[in-house]
Protein backbone atom coordinates (compact mmCIF):
# COMPACT_ATOMS: atom_id res chain seq x y z
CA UNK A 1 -26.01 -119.43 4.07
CA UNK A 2 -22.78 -118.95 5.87
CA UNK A 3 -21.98 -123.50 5.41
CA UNK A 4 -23.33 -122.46 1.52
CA UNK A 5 -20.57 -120.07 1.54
CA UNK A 6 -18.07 -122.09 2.66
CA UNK A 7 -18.90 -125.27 -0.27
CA UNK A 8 -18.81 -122.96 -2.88
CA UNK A 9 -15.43 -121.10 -1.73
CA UNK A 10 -13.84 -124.79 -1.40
CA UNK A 11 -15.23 -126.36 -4.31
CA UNK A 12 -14.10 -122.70 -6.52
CA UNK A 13 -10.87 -123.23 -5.16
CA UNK A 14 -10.46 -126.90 -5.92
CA UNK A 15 -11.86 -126.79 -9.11
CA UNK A 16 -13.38 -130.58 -8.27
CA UNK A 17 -16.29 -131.78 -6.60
CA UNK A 18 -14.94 -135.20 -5.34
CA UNK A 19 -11.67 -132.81 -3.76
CA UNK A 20 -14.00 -130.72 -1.60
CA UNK A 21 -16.47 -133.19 -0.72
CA UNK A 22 -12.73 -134.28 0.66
CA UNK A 23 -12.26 -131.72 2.25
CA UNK A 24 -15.38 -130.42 4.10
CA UNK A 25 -16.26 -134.14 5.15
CA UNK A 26 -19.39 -134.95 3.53
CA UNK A 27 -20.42 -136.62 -0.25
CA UNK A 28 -20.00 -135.24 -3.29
CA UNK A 29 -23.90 -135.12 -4.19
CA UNK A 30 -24.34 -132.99 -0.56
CA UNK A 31 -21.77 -130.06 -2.65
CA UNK A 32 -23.46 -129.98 -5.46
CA UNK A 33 -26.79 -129.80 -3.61
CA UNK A 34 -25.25 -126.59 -1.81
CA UNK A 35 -24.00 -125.15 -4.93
CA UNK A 36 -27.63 -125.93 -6.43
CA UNK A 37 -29.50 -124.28 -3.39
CA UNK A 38 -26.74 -120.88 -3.29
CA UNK A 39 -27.57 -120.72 -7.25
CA UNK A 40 -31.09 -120.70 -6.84
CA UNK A 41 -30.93 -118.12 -3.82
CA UNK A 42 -28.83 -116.00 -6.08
CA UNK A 43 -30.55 -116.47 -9.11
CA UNK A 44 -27.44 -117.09 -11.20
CA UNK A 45 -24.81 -119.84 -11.87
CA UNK A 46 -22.23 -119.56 -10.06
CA UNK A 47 -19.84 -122.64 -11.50
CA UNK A 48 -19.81 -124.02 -14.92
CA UNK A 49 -19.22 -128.00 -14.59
CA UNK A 50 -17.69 -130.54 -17.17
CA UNK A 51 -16.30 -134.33 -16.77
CA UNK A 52 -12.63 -132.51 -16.69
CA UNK A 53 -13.22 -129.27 -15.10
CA UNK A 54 -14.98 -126.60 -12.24
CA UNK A 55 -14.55 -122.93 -12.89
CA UNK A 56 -16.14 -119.68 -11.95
CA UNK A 57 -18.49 -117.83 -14.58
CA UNK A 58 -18.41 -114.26 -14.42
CA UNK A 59 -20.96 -114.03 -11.72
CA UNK A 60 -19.08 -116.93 -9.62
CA UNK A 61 -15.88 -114.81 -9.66
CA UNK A 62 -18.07 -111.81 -8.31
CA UNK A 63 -19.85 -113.85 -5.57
CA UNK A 64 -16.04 -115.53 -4.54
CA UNK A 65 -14.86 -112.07 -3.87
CA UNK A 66 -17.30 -111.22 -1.64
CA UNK A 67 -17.80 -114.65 -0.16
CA UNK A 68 -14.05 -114.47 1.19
CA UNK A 69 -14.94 -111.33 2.74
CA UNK A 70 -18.59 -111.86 4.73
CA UNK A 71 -16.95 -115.60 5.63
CA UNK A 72 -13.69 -113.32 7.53
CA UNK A 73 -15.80 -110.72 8.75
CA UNK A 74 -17.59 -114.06 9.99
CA UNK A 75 -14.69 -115.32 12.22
CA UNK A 76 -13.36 -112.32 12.89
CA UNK A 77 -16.85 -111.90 14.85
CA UNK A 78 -16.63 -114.76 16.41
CA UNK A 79 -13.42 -114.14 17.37
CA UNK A 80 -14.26 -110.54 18.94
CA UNK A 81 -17.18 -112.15 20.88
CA UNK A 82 -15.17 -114.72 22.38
CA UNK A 83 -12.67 -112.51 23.64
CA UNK A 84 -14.94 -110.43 25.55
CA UNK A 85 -14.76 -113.93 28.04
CA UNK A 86 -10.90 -115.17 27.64
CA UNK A 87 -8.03 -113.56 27.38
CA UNK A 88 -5.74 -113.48 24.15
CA UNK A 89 -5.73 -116.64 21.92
CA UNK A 90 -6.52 -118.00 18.88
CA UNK A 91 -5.50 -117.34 15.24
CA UNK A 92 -3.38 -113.77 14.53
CA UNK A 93 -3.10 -113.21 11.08
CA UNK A 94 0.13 -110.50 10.32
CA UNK A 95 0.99 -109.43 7.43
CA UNK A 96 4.86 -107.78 6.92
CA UNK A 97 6.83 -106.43 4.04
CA UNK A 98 9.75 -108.19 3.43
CA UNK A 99 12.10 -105.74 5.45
CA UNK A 100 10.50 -106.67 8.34
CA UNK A 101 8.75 -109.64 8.01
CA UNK A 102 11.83 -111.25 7.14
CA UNK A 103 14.60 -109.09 9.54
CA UNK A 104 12.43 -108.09 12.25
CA UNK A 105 9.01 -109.67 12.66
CA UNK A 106 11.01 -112.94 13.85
CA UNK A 107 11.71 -112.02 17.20
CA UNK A 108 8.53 -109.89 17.86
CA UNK A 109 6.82 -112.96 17.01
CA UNK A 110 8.71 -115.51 18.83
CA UNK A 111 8.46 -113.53 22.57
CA UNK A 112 4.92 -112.41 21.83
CA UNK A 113 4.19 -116.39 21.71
CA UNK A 114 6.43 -116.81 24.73
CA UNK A 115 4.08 -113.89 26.34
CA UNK A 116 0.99 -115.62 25.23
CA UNK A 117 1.21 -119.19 23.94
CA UNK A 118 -2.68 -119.74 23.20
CA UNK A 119 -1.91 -117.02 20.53
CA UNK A 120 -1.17 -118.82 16.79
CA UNK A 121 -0.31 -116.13 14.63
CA UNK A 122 -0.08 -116.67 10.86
CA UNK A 123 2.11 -114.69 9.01
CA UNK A 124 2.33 -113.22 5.15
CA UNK A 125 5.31 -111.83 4.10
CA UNK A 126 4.40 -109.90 0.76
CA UNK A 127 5.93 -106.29 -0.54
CA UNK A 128 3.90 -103.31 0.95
CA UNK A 129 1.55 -102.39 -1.36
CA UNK A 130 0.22 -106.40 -1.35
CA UNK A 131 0.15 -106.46 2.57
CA UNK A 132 -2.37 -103.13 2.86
CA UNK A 133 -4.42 -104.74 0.17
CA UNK A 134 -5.17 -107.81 1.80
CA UNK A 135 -5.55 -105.34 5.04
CA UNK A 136 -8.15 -103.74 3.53
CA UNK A 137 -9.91 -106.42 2.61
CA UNK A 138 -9.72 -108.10 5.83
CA UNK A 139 -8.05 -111.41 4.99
CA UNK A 140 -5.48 -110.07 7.62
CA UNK A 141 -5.57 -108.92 11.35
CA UNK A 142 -3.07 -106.10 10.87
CA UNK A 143 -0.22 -105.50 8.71
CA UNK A 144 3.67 -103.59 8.70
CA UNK A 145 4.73 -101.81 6.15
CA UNK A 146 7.50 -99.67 4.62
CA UNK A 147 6.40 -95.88 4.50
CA UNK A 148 3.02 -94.28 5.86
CA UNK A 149 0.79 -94.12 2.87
CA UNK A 150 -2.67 -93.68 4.13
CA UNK A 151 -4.77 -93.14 1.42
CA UNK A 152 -6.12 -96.65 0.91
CA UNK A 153 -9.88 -97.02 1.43
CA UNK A 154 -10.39 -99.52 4.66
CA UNK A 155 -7.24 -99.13 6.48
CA UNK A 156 -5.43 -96.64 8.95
CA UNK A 157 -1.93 -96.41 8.81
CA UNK A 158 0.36 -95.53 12.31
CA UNK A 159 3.62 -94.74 11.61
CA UNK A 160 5.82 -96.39 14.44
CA UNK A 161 9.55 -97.27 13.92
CA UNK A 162 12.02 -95.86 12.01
CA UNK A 163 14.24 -97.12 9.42
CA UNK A 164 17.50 -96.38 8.08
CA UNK A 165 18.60 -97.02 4.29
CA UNK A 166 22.37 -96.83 2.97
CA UNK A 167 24.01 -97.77 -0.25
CA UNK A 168 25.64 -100.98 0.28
CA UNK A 169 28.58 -102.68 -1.91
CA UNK A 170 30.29 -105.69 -1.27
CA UNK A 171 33.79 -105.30 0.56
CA UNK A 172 35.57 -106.60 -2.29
CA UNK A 173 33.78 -104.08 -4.55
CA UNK A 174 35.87 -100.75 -6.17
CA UNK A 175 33.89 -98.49 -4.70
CA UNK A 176 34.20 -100.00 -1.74
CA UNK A 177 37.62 -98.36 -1.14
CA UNK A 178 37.06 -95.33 -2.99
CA UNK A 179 37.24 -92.19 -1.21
CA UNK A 180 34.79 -89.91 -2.19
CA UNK A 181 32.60 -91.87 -4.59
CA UNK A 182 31.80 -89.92 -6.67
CA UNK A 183 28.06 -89.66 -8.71
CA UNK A 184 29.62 -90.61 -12.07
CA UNK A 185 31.24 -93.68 -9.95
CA UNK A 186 27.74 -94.68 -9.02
CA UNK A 187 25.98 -94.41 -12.47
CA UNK A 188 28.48 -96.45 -13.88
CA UNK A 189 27.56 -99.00 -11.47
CA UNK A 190 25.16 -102.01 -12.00
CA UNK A 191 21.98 -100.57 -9.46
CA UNK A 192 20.12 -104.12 -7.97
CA UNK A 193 16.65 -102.86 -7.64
CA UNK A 194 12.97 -104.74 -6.16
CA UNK A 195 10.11 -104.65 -8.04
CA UNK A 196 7.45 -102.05 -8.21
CA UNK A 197 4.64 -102.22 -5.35
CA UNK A 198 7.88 -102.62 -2.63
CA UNK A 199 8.56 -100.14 -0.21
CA UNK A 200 12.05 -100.00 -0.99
CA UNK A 201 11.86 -99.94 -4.36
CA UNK A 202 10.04 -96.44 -3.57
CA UNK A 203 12.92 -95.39 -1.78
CA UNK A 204 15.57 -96.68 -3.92
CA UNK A 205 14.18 -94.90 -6.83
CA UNK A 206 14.64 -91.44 -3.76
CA UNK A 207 18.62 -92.64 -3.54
CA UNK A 208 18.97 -92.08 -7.15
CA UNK A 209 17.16 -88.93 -7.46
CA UNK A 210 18.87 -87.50 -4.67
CA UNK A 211 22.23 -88.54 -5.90
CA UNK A 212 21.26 -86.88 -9.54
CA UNK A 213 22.53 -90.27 -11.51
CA UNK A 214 20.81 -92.87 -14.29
CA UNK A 215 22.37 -95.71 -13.60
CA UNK A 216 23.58 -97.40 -17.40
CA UNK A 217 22.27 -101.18 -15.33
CA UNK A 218 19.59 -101.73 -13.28
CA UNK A 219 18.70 -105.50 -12.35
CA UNK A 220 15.11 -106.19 -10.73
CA UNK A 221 14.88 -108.99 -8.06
CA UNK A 222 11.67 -109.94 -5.87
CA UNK A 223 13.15 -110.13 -2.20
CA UNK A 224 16.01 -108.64 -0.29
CA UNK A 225 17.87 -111.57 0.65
CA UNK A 226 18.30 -112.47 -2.86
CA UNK A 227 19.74 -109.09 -3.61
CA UNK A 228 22.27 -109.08 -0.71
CA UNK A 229 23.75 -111.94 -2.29
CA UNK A 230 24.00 -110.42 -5.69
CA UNK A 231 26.08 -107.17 -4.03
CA UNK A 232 27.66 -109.82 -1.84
CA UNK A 233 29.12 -111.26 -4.98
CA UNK A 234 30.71 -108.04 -6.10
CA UNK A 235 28.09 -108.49 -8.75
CA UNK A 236 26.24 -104.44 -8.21
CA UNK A 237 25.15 -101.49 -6.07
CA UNK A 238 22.00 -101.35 -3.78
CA UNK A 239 20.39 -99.21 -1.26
CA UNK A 240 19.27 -101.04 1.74
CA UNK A 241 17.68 -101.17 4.93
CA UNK A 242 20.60 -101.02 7.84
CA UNK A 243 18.47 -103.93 9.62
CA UNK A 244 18.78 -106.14 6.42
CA UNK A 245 22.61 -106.00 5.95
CA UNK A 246 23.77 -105.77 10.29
CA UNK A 247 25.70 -109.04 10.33
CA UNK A 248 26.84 -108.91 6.62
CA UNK A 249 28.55 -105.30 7.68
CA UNK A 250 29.92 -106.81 10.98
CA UNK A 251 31.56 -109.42 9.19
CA UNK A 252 33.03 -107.50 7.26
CA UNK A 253 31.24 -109.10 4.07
CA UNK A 254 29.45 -105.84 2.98
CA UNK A 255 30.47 -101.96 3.97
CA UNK A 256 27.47 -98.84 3.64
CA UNK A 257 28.85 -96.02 1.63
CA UNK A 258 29.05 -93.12 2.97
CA UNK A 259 27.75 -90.58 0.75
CA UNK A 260 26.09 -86.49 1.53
CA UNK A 261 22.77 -87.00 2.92
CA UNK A 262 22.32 -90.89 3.94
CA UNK A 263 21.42 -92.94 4.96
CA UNK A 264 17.99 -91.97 4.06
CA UNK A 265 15.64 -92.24 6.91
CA UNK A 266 11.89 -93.68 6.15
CA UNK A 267 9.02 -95.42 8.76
CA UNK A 268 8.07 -98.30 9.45
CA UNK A 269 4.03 -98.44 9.28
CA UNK A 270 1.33 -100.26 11.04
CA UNK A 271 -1.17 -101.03 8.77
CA UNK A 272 -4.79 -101.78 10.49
CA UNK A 273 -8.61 -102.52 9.45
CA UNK A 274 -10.27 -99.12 9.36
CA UNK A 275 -13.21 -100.75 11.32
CA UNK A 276 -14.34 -100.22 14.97
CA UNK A 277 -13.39 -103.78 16.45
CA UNK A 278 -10.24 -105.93 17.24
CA UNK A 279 -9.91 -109.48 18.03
CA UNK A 280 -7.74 -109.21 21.54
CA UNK A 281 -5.22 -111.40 20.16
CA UNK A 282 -4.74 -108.31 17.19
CA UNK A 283 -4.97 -105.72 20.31
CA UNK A 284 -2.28 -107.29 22.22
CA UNK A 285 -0.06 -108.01 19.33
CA UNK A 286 -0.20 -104.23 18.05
CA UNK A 287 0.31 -103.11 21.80
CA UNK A 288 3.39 -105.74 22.23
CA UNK A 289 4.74 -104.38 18.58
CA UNK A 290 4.70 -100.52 19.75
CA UNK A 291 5.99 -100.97 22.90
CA UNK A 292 8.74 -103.16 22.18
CA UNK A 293 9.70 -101.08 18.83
CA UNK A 294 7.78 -98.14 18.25
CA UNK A 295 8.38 -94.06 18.67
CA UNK A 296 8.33 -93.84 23.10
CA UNK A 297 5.52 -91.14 22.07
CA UNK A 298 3.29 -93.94 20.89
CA UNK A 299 3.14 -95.27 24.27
């Protein structure tokens, strides 16, 4: 059933027979005789076929869901079993929001592969709510995340590090060397926000409530690094994460405001499989992770 699986997920996904015969190493007539014998076990079609075409039928998309899943609950059981005889190695899939996958993650990464080179992690960098999605449905090992929301079915979330967040301006900006800054300064400004589903965005949306303002201009960009280089232009206003904007500050390129109550303080979260098993590779990388960054309580 399991090799079954596997056709149908690669021939779903490449939408052509003669691709994923490719793929998986064997004829095109041996896929479709797997597709044929998982239809018949199922009792449905699973694919609808033309000269130009493979797609899904309703019942296909419903069976590739859960295919995805049993096949990674699959591995990850291999996975578990083998590490009861060797020590750490083998595929690590992490997951990060892009504070932290992008700022932070780096380094952990890089000396936890120094620490244990038969470890291969693969990493996802995604906004938060993405990341504890495909945590919950196991496609990853473990994930980190911006705030401790824990009311996702399937996961557990540890808070571990925290984070700081300021409103940050370019140096060449007016507000930059305005002293106060007022709240009517800031709402005239042009706010650079991320999109829903982000961490930050969450906490952005917290500035601005806290500093009682509607900004007239709000701009929405997908990642942090491309909105550092908007404020960098003298181009708009942003809150964001201290670790994100280090070396732009000490350069002297952009300056934090400081304003009553920031920088806002949020955590960093570890986001994990609520499920009674690790792989030893996802044990050692969570226990390298709070060590190296997390609250000394954790320890």
């Amino acid at each position: 059933m399991d090799q079954a699986l596997q056709v149908f997920l690669t021939a779903a996904e490449q939408r052509n027979f003669t691709r994923a015969a490719e793929l998986l190493h064997m004829t095109q007539p041996a896929v479709s005789s797997y597709i044929r014998g998982l239809e018949q076990t199922l009792d449905c079609k699973l694919l609808e076929r033309t000269n130009k075409y493979v797609r899904l039928t309703q019942a296909g998309e419903v069976v590739y869901a859960h295919a995805k899943e049993i096949l990674g609950l699959y591995t990850r059981m291999g996975n578990v079993l083998d590490d009861l005889k060797h020590t750490a190695h083998g595929p690590l899939s992490i997951g990060a929001s892009y504070t932290f996958g992008e700022y932070i993650l780096p380094s952990v990464v890089a000396e936890l592969v120094r620490k244990y080179p038969s470890v291969q992690p693969v990493i996802t960098i995604a906004n938060s709510s993405e990341i504890t999605e495909l945590v919950s449905r196991r496609q990853l090992d473990a994930g980190i995340v911006e705030g401790e929301d824990g009311e996702t079915d399937g996961v557990r979330t540890i808070p571990f590090a925290e984070d700081r967040m300021v409103v940050a301006v370019s140096a060449r900006h007016p507000l930059a060397h305005r002293h106060p800054v007022e709240g009517g300064d800031l709402a005239e400004a042009s706010w650079i926000m991320r999109e829903k589903g982000s961490g930050t965005r969450e906490l952005q949306e917290k500035a601005l409530a806290q500093l009682g303002i509607h900004p007239k201009s709000r701009m929405i960009f997908g990642s942090t690094q491309a909105i550092k280089e908007y404020i960098e232009a003298g181009m708009g206003v942003a809150l964001l994460s201290q670790w994100t904007i280090r070396k732009e500050i000490q350069m002297g390129a952009l300056k934090a405001l400081e304003l009553p109550g920031f920088p806002l303080r949020r955590h960093f979260s570890l986001v994990m499989p609520n499920m009674g098993f690790q792989t030893k590779a996802s044990k050692v990388f969570t226990g390298f992770l709070i060590e190296n960054h997390g609250f000394p309580e954790l320890l």
